[in-house]
Protein backbone atom coordinates (compact mmCIF):
# COMPACT_ATOMS: atom_id res chain seq x y z
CA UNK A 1 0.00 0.00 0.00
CA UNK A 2 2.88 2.44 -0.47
CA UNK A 3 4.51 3.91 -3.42
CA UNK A 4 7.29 2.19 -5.10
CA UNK A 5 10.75 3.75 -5.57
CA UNK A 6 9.72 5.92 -9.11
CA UNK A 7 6.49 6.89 -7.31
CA UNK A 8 8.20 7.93 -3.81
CA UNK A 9 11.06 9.80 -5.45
CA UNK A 10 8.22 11.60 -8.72
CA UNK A 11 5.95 12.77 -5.36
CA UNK A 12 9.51 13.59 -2.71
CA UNK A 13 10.54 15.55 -5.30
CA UNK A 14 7.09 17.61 -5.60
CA UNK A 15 6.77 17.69 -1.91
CA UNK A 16 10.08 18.89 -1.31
CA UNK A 17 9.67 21.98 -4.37
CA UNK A 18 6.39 22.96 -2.51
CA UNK A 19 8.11 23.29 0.28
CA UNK A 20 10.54 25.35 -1.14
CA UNK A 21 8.60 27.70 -2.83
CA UNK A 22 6.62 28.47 0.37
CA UNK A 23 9.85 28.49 2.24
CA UNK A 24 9.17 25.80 4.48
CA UNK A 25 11.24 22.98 6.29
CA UNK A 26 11.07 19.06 6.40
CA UNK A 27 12.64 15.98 6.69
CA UNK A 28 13.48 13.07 4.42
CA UNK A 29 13.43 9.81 6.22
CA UNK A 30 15.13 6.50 5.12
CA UNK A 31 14.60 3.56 7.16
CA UNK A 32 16.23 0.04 6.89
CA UNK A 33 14.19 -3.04 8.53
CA UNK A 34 16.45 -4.64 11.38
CA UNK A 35 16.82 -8.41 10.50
CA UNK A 36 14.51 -8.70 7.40
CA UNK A 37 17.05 -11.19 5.83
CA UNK A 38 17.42 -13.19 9.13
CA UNK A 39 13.40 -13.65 9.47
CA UNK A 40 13.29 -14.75 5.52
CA UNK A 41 16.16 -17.12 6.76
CA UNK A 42 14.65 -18.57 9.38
CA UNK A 43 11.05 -18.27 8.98
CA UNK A 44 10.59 -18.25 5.21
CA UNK A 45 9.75 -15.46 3.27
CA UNK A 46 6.21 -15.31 3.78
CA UNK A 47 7.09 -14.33 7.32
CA UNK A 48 9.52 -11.73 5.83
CA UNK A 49 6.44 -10.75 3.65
CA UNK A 50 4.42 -10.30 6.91
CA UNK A 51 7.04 -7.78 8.41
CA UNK A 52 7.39 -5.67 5.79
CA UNK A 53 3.44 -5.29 5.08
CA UNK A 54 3.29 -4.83 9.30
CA UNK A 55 6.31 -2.11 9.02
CA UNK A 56 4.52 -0.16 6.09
CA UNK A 57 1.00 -0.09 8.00
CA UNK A 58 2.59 1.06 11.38
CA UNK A 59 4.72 3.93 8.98
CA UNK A 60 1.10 4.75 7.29
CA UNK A 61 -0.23 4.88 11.16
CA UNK A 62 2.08 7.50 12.35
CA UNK A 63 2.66 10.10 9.24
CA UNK A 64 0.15 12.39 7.93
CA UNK A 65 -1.19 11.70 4.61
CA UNK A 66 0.06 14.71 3.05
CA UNK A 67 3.63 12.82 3.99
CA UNK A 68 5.20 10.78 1.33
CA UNK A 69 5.60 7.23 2.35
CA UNK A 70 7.50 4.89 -0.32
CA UNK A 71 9.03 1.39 -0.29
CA UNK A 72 12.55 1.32 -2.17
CA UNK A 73 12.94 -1.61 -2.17
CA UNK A 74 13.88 -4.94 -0.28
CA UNK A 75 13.93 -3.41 3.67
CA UNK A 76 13.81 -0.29 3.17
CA UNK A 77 11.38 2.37 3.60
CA UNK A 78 11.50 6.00 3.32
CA UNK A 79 9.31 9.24 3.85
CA UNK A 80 9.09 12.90 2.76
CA UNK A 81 7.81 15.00 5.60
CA UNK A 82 7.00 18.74 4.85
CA UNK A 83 6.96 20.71 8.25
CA UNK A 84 8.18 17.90 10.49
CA UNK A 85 11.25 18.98 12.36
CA UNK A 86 14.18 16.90 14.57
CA UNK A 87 11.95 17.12 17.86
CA UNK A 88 9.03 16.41 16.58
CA UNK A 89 11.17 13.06 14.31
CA UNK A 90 12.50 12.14 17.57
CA UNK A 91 8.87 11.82 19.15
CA UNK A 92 7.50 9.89 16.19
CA UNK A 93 10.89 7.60 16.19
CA UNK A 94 9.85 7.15 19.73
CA UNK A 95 6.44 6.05 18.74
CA UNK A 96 7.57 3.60 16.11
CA UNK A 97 9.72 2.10 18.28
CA UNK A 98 6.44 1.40 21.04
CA UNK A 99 4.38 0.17 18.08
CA UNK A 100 7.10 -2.27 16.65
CA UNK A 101 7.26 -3.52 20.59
CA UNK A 102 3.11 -3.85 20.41
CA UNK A 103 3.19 -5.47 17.28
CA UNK A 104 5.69 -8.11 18.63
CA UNK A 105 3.77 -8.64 21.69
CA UNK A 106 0.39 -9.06 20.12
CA UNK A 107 1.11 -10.70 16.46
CA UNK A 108 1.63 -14.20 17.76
CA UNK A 109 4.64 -13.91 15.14
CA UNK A 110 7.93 -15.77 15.59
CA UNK A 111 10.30 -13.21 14.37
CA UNK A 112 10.78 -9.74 16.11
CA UNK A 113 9.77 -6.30 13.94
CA UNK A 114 12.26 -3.18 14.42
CA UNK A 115 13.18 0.00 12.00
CA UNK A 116 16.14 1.81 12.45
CA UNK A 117 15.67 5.36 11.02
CA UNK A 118 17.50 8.68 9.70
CA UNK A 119 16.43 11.67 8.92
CA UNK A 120 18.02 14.64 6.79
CA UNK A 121 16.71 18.13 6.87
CA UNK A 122 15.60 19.84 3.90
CA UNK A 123 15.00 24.04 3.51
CA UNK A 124 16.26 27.35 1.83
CA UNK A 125 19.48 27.28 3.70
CA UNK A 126 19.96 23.04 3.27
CA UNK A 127 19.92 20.38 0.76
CA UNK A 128 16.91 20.00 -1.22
CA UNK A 129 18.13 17.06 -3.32
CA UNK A 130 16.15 14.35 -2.85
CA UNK A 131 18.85 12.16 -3.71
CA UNK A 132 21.54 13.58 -1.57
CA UNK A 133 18.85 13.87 1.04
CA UNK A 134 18.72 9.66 1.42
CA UNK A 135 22.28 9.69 1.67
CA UNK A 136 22.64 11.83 4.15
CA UNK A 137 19.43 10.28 6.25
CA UNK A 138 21.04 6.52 5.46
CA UNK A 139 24.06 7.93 6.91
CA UNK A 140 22.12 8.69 10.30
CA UNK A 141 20.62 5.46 9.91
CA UNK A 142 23.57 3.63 9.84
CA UNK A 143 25.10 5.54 13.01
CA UNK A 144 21.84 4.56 14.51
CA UNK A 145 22.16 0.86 13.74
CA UNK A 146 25.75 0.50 14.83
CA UNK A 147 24.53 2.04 18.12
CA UNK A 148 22.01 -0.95 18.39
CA UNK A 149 24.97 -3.31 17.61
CA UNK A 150 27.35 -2.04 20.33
CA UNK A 151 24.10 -1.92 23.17
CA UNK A 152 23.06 -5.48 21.49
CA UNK A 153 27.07 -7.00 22.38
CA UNK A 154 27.58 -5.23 25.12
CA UNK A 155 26.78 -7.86 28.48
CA UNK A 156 24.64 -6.27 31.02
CA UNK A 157 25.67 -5.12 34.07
CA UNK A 158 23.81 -6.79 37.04
């Protein structure tokens, strides 16, 4: 139920002009499923279907629907928000996060759902490259995911 890569980066590219020429902020988003390949792996890819179609309907929960939500492909999911700022993205990364944990704890699925997310600001004074803009939000991503790495290896202390 989201827009594929051509769609996502035709209406970004929109969004992100209107924006401009009413001199208004946003974000660009690019998330990356945690462990997509592993549940395919381990639980077939019907399961992996299931996680992706659970991750796109929690991302169509929390964004407006004047955001633009798009699949890129495989695991990855990304979203043009006019207006949204970093406080406001760290509150809704905060949400995901709870609904991912809900969704585990009420699917009666084997495999455990999680999104790690970036974000890159877009304005007069910034980028306003779409393309750029998902390289510099995967680049947050990936900081974010190498933080879940080192908390994931590192033994609690008890």
């Amino acid at each position: 139920g989201l827009l594929n890569r051509r769609g996502f980066m035709s209406h970004g590219k929109e969004a992100i002009a209107n924006c401009i020429k009413y001199e208004k902020k946003g974000l660009v988003l690019f998330g990356d499923m945690d462990g997509l390949k592993s549940i395919n792996d381990t639980y077939g890819h019907a399961a992996g279907d299931t996680a992706i179609k659970a991750e796109a309907a929690i991302l169509k929960s929390l964004f407006r629907s004047s955001d633009i939500i798009g699949r890129l492909g495989g695991d990855e999911f990304a979203v043009v928000a006019p207006e949204l700022n970093l406080q406001k993205f760290l509150e809704m990364k905060h949400i995901l996060q709870e609904k991912c944990r809900e969704y585990n704890e009420t699917s009666g699925e084997s495999f455990v759902l999680s999104l790690s997310i970036g974000c890159a600001e877009f304005g007069l004074e910034t980028e306003c490259n779409i393309e750029k803009l998902l390289v510099m939000a995967d680049d947050e991503l990936y900081k974010e995911k190498q933080l879940k790495h080192k908390s994931a290896a590192k033994p609690s202390q008890e």
